[in-house]
Protein backbone atom coordinates (compact mmCIF):
# COMPACT_ATOMS: atom_id res chain seq x y z
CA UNK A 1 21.46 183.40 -70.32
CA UNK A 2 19.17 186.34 -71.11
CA UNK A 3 18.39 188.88 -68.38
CA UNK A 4 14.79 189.52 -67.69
CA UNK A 5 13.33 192.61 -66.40
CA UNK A 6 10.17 193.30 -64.29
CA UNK A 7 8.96 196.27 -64.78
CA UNK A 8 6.02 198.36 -62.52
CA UNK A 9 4.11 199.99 -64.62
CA UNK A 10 2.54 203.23 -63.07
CA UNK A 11 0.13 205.40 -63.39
CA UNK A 12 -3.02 203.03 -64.41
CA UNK A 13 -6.20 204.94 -65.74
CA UNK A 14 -9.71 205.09 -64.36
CA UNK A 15 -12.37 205.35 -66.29
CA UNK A 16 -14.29 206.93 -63.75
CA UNK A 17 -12.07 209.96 -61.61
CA UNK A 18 -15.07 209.70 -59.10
CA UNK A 19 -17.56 207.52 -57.20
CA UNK A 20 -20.15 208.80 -55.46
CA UNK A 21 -22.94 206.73 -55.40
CA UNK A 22 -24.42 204.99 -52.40
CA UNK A 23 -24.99 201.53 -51.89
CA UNK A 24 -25.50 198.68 -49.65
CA UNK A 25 -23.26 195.86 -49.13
CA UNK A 26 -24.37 192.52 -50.61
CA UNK A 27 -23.94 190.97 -47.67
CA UNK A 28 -27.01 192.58 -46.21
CA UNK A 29 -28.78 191.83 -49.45
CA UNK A 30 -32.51 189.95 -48.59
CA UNK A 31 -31.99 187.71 -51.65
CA UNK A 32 -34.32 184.33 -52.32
CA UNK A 33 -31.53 182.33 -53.81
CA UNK A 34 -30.39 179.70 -51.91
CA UNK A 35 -26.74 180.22 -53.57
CA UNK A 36 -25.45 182.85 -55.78
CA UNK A 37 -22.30 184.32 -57.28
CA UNK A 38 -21.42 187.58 -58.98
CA UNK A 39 -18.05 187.04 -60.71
CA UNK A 40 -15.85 189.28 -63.32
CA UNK A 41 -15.47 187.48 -66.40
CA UNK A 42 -12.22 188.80 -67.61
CA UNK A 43 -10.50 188.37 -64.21
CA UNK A 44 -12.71 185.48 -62.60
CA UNK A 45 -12.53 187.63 -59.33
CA UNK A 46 -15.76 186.91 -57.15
CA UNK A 47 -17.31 190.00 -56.11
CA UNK A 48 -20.14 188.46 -54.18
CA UNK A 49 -21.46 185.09 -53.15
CA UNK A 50 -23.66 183.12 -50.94
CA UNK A 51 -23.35 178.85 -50.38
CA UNK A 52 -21.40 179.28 -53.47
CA UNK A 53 -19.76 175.87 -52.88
CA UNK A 54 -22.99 174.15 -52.14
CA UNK A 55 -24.04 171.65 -54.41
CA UNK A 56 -27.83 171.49 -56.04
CA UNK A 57 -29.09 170.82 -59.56
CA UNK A 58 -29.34 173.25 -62.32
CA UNK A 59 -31.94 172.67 -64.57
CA UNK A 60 -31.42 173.99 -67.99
CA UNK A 61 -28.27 176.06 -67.24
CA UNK A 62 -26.80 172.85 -68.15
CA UNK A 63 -27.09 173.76 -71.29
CA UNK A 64 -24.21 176.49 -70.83
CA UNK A 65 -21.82 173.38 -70.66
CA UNK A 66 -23.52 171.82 -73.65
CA UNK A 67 -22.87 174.65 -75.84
CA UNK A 68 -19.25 175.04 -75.28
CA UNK A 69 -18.46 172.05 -75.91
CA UNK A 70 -20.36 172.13 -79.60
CA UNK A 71 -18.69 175.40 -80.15
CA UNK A 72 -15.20 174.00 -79.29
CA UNK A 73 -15.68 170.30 -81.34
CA UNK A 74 -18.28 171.26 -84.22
CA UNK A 75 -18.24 174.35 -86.90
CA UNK A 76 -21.66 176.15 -87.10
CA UNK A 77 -21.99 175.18 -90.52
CA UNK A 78 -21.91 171.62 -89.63
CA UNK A 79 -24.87 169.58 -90.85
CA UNK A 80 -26.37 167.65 -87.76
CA UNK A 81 -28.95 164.45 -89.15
CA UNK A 82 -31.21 164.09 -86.25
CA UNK A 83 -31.21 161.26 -84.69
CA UNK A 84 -34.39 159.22 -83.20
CA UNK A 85 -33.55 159.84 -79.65
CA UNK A 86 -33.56 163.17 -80.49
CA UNK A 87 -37.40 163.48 -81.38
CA UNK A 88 -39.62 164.14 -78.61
CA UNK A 89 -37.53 164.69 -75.74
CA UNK A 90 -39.09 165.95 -72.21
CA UNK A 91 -39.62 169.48 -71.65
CA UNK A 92 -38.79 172.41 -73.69
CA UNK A 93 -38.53 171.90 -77.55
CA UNK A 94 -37.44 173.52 -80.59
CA UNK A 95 -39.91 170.32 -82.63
CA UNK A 96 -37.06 168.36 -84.29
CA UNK A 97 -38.16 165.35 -86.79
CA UNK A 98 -36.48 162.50 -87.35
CA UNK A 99 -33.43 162.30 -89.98
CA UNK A 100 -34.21 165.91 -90.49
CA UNK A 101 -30.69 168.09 -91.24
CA UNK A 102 -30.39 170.64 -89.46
CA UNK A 103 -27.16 173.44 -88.95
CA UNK A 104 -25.51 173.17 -85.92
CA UNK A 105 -25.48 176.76 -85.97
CA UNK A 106 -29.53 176.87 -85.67
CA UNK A 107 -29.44 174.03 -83.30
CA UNK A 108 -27.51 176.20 -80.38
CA UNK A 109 -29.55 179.29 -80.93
CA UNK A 110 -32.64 176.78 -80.40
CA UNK A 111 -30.66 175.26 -77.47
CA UNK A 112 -29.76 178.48 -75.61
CA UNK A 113 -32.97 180.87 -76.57
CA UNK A 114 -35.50 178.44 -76.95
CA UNK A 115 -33.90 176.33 -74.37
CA UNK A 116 -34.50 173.06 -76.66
CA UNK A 117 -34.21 169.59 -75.16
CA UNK A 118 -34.44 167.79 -78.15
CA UNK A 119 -31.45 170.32 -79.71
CA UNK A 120 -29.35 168.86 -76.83
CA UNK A 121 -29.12 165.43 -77.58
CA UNK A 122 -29.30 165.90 -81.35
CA UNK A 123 -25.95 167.99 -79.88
CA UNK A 124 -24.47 165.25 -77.81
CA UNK A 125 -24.89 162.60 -80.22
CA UNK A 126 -23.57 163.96 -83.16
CA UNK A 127 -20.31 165.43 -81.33
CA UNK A 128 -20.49 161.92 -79.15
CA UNK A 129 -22.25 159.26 -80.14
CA UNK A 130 -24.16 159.24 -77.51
CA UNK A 131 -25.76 161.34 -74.58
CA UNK A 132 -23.56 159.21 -71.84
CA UNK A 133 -20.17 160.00 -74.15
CA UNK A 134 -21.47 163.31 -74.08
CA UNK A 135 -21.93 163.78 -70.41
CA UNK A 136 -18.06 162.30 -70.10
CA UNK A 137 -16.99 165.18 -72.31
CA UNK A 138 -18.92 167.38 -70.08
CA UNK A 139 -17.72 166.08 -67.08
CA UNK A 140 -13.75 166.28 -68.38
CA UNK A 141 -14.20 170.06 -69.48
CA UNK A 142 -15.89 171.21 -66.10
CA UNK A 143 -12.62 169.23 -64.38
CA UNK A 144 -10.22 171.43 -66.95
CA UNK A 145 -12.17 174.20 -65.71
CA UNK A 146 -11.88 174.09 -62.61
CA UNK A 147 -15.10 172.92 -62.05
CA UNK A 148 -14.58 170.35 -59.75
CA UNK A 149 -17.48 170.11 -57.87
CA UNK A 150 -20.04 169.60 -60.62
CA UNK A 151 -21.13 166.19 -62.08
CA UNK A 152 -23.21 165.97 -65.37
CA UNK A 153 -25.37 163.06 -66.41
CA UNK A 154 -27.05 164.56 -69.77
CA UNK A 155 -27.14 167.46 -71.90
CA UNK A 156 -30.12 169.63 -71.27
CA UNK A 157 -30.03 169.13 -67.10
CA UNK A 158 -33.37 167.20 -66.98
CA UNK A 159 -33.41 165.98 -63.18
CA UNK A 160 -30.73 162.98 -62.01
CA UNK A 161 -29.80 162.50 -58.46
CA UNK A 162 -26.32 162.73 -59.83
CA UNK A 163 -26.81 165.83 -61.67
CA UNK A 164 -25.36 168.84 -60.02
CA UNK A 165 -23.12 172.06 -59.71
CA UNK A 166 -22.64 174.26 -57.71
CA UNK A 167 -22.85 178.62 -58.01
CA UNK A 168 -19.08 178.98 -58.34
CA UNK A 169 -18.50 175.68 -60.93
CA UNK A 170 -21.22 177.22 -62.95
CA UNK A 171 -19.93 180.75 -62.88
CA UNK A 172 -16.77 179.35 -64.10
CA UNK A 173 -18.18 177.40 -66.92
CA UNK A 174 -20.17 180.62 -67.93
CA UNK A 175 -17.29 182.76 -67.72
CA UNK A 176 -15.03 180.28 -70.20
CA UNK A 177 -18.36 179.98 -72.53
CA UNK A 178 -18.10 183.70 -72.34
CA UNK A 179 -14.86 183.93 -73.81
CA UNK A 180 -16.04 182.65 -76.75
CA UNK A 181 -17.07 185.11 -79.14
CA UNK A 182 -19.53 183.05 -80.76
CA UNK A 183 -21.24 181.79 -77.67
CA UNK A 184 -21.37 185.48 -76.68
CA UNK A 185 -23.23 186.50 -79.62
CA UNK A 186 -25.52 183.79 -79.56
CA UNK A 187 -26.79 184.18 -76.01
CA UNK A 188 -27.11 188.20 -76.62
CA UNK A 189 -29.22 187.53 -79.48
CA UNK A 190 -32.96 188.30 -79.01
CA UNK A 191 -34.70 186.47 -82.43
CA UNK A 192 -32.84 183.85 -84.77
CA UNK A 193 -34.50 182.58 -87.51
CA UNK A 194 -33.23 179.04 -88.40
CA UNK A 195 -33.00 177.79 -92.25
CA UNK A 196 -35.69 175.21 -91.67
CA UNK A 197 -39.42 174.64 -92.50
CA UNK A 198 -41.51 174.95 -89.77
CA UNK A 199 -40.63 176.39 -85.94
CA UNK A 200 -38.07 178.41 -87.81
CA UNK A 201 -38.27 181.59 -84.93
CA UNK A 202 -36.53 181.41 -82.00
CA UNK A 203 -37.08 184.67 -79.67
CA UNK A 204 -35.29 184.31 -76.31
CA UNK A 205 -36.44 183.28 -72.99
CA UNK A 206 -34.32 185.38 -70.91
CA UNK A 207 -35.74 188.83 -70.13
CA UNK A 208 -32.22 190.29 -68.76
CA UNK A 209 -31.78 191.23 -72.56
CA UNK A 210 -34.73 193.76 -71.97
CA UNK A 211 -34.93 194.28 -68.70
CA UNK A 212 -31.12 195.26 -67.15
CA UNK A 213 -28.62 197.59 -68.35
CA UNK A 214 -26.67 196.31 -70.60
CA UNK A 215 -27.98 192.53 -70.26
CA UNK A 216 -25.89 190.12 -72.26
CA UNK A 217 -27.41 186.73 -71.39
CA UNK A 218 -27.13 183.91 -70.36
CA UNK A 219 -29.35 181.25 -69.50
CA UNK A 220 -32.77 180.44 -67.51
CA UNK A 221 -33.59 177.26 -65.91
CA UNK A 222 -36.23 175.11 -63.89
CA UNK A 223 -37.13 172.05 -62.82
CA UNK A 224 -38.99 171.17 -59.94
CA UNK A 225 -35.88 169.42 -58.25
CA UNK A 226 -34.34 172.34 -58.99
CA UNK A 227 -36.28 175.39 -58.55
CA UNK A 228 -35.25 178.35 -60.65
CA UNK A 229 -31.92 178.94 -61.83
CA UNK A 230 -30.40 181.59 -63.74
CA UNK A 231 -27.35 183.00 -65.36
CA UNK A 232 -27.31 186.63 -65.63
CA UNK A 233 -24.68 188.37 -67.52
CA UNK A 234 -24.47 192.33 -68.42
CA UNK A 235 -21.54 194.46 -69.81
CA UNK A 236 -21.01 198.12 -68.59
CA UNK A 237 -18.14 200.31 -69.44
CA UNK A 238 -16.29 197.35 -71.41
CA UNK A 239 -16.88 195.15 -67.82
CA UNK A 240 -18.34 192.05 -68.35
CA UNK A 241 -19.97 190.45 -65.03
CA UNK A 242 -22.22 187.20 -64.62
CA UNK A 243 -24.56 186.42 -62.07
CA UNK A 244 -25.66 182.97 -61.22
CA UNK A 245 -28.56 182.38 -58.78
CA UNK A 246 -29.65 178.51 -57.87
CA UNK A 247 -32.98 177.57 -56.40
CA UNK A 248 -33.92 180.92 -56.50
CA UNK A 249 -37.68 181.78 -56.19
CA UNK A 250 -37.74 185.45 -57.28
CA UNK A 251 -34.51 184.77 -60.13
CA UNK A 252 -34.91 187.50 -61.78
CA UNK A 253 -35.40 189.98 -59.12
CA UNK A 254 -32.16 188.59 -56.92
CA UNK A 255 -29.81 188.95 -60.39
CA UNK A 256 -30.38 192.36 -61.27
CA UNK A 257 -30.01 193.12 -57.53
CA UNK A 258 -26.83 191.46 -57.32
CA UNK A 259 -25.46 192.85 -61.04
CA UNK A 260 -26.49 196.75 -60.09
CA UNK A 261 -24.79 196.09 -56.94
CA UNK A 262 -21.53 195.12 -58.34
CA UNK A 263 -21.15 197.57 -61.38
CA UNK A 264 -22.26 200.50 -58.25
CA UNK A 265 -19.85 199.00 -55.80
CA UNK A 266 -16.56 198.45 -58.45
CA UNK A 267 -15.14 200.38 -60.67
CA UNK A 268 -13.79 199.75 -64.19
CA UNK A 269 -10.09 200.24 -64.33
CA UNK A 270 -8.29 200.30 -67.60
CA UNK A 271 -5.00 198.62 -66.39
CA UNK A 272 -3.88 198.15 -70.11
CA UNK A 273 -5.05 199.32 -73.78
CA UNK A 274 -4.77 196.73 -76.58
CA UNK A 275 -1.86 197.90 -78.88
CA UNK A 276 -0.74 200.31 -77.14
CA UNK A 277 3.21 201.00 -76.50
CA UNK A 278 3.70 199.77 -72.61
CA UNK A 279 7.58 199.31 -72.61
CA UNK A 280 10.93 199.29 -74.81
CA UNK A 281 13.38 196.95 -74.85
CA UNK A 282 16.95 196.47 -76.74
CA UNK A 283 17.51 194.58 -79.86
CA UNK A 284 20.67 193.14 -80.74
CA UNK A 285 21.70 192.89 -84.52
CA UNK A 286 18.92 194.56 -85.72
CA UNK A 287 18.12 197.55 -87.93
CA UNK A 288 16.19 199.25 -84.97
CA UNK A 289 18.12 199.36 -81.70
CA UNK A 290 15.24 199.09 -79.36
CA UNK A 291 11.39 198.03 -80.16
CA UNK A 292 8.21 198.78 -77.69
CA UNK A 293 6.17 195.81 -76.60
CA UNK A 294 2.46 195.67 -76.57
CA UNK A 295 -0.45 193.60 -74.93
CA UNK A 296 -2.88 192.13 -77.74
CA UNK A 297 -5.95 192.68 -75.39
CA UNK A 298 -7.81 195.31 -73.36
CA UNK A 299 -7.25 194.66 -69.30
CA UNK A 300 -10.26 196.26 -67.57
CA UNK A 301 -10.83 194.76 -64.08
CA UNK A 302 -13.30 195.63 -61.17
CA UNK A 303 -11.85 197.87 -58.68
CA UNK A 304 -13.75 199.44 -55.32
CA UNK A 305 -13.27 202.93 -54.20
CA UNK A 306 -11.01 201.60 -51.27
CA UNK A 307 -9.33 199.07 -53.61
CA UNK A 308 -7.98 201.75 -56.23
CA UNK A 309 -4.88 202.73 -54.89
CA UNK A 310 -4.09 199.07 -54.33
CA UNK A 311 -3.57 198.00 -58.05
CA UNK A 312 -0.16 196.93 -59.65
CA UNK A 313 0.78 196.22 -62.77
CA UNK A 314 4.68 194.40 -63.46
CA UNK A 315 5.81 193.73 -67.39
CA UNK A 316 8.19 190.45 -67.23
CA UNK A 317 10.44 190.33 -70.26
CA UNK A 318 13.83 189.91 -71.35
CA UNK A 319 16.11 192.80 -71.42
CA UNK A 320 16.98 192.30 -74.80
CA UNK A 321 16.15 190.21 -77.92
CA UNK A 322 17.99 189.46 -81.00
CA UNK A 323 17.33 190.16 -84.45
CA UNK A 324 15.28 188.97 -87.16
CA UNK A 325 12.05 190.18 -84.86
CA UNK A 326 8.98 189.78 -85.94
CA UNK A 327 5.53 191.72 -85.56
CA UNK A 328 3.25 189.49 -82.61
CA UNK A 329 6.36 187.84 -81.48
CA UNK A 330 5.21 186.89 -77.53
CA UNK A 331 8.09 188.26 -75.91
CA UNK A 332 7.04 188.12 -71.86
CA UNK A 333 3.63 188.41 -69.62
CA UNK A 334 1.86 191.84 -68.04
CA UNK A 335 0.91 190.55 -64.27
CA UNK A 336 -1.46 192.45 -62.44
CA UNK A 337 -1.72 192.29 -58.63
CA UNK A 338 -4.40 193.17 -56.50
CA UNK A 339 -3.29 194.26 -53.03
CA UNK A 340 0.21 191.87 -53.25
CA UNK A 341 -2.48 189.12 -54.96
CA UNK A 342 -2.12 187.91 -58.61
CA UNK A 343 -5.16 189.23 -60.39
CA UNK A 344 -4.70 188.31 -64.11
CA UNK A 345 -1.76 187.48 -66.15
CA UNK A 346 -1.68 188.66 -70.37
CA UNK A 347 1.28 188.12 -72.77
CA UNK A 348 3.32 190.71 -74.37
CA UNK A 349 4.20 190.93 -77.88
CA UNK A 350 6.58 192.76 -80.49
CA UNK A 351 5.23 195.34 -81.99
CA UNK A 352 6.82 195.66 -85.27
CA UNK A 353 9.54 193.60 -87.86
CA UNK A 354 12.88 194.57 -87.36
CA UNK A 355 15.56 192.93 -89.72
CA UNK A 356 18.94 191.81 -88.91
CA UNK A 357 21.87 194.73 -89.42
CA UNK A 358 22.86 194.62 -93.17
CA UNK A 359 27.19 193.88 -93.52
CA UNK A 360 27.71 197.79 -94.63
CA UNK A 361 25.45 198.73 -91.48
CA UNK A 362 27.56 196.47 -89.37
CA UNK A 363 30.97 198.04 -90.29
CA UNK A 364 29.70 201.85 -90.14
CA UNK A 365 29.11 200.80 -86.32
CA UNK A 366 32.59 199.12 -85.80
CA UNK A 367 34.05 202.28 -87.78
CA UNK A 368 32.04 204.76 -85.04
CA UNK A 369 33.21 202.78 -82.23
CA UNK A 370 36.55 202.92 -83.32
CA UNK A 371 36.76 206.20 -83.81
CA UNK A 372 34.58 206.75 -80.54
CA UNK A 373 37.68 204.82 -78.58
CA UNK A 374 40.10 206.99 -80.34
């Protein structure tokens, strides 16, 4: 049986070596929304919220959901035919024609910029058949999520009594939506132009790409069931936060609020660099006798002032591996704890190819041990 090891690893690395800024807790914040979140999206630690469990329609955040799923069963070059039901849909449009062929690619920027109704059900029915096999895809994701308190009926959040989410479900769909690179891009893009005649320029909706520091997306929202909704997310010192505010009057206003709170409030720490040496370990047969293993991604998480002294981080791997090795082999997990709480969990990996011990190399070390016992 192979021995594991956990190993602490100490010091950890601030980005910032002070913090002196004043601010007011959230919690005495005079917001309009009726529920809102602020929540890291590499960690998925809250950092503030209000009725965040409360359930109430969304509106065209929706749409969030919608995209993910086309990013994670469609390629962007996919050719989407556009199907009747498409044409004409309520609301918000990005003018689709009947039978016309359009990229899936310039269908999502027309989705989440333009906010396009019509783009969502050309969406759903070409990944689903249908807008009702689309909203059971929906509904199945937001359960793997952890989204368990959110129910979708359609694609582009039109209103339905049974149509609903709730600050927290949503700020989890937005943060796995986030972790896609290509959803990321898409909702930080200001002006697409789509390869189509006609209504070819989408610019985007949501002023956060203007308006906040360093404003990233997401998505804007209303309905009159709804009121106005909005997903806010900005990126600061390689910290990626999102905001989500529900049946929220001034929307706008009460995100940037909450975001300028959060990046004053917590503090990036760099717990671990991608690629960088973190521990070494034996190797058994092998050219090399020990190896260094690496994470294969950057670990910043939010951290107050009184909250710095309170990180840990503990490398979980086996003692010793054996030979052939090869370069990105996974070889344990980095956990990070937050006060005694589990934080965030990465793999660890090999960091190079290390061959098996040639014969001639194995009997020069039985010869040296030999003579070492003599």
């Amino acid at each position: 049986m192979k021995k594991k090891f956990a190993f602490i690893l100490l010091p950890l690395t601030l980005l910032f070596s002070t913090f002196s800024i004043a601010f007011s807790y959230a919690d005495d914040f005079n917001i309009s929304a009726f529920s809102a979140i602020v929540m890291d999206v590499k960690t998925g630690r809250i950092l503030y919220k209000k009725n965040i469990h409360a359930k109430k329609p969304m509106a065209s955040t929706t749409k969030i959901m919608t995209a993910l799923l086309a990013l994670e069963k469609s390629s962007l070059d996919s050719v989407v035919k556009v199907p009747r039901q498409a044409v004409g849909v309520e609301g918000s449009s990005i003018y689709l024609q009947y039978d016309e062929k359009i990229k899936m690619e310039d269908l999502l920027y027309g989705l989440m910029l333009r906010s396009g109704n019509d783009a969502a059900v050309a969406i759903a029915t070409h990944i689903a058949g249908s807008v009702d096999g689309f909203s059971q895809l929906m509904n199945r994701k937001a359960k793997e999520i952890g989204a368990n308190n959110t129910n979708f009926m359609n694609p582009h959040g039109l209103h339905h009594d049974q149509h609903y989410t709730t600050a927290y479900d949503l700020a989890l769909i937005t943060r796995q939506a986030l972790l896609n690179e290509n959803f990321k891009k898409i909702v930080s893009t200001k002006l697409w132009t789509a390869q189509r005649e006609g209504h070819r320029y989408f610019y985007n909706k949501n002023k956060t790409l203007t308006q906040l520091e360093g404003g990233d997306g997401v998505k804007t929202g209303y309905t009159k069931a709804a009121g106005r909704c909005l997903v806010t997310s900005a990126t600061r010192n390689g910290m990626q936060l999102v905001a989500v505010v529900l049946d929220a009057p001034n929307w706008f206003e009460d995100s940037y609020l909450l975001l300028n709170y959060a990046f004053k409030r917590y503090q990036p720490y760099h717990v671990i660099h991608r690629d960088t040496y973190l521990k070494s370990i034996s190797v058994f047969n092998g050219e090399k006798s020990h190896t260094g293993i690496v994470a294969k991604e950057d670990v910043i998480i939010p951290v107050s002032e009184e909250e710095k002294n309170k990180i840990l981080s503990v490398l979980e791997a086996n003692e010793t591996i054996h030979a052939p090795i090869a370069r990105g082999m996974k070889i344990g997990k980095a956990k990070i704890y937050l006060d005694g709480r589990l934080l965030y969990t990465t793999d660890l990996f090999t960091r190079e190819d290390i061959d098996q011990k040639h014969l001639k190399d194995k009997i020069i070390d039985f010869i040296q041990r030999r003579s070492y016992k003599e």
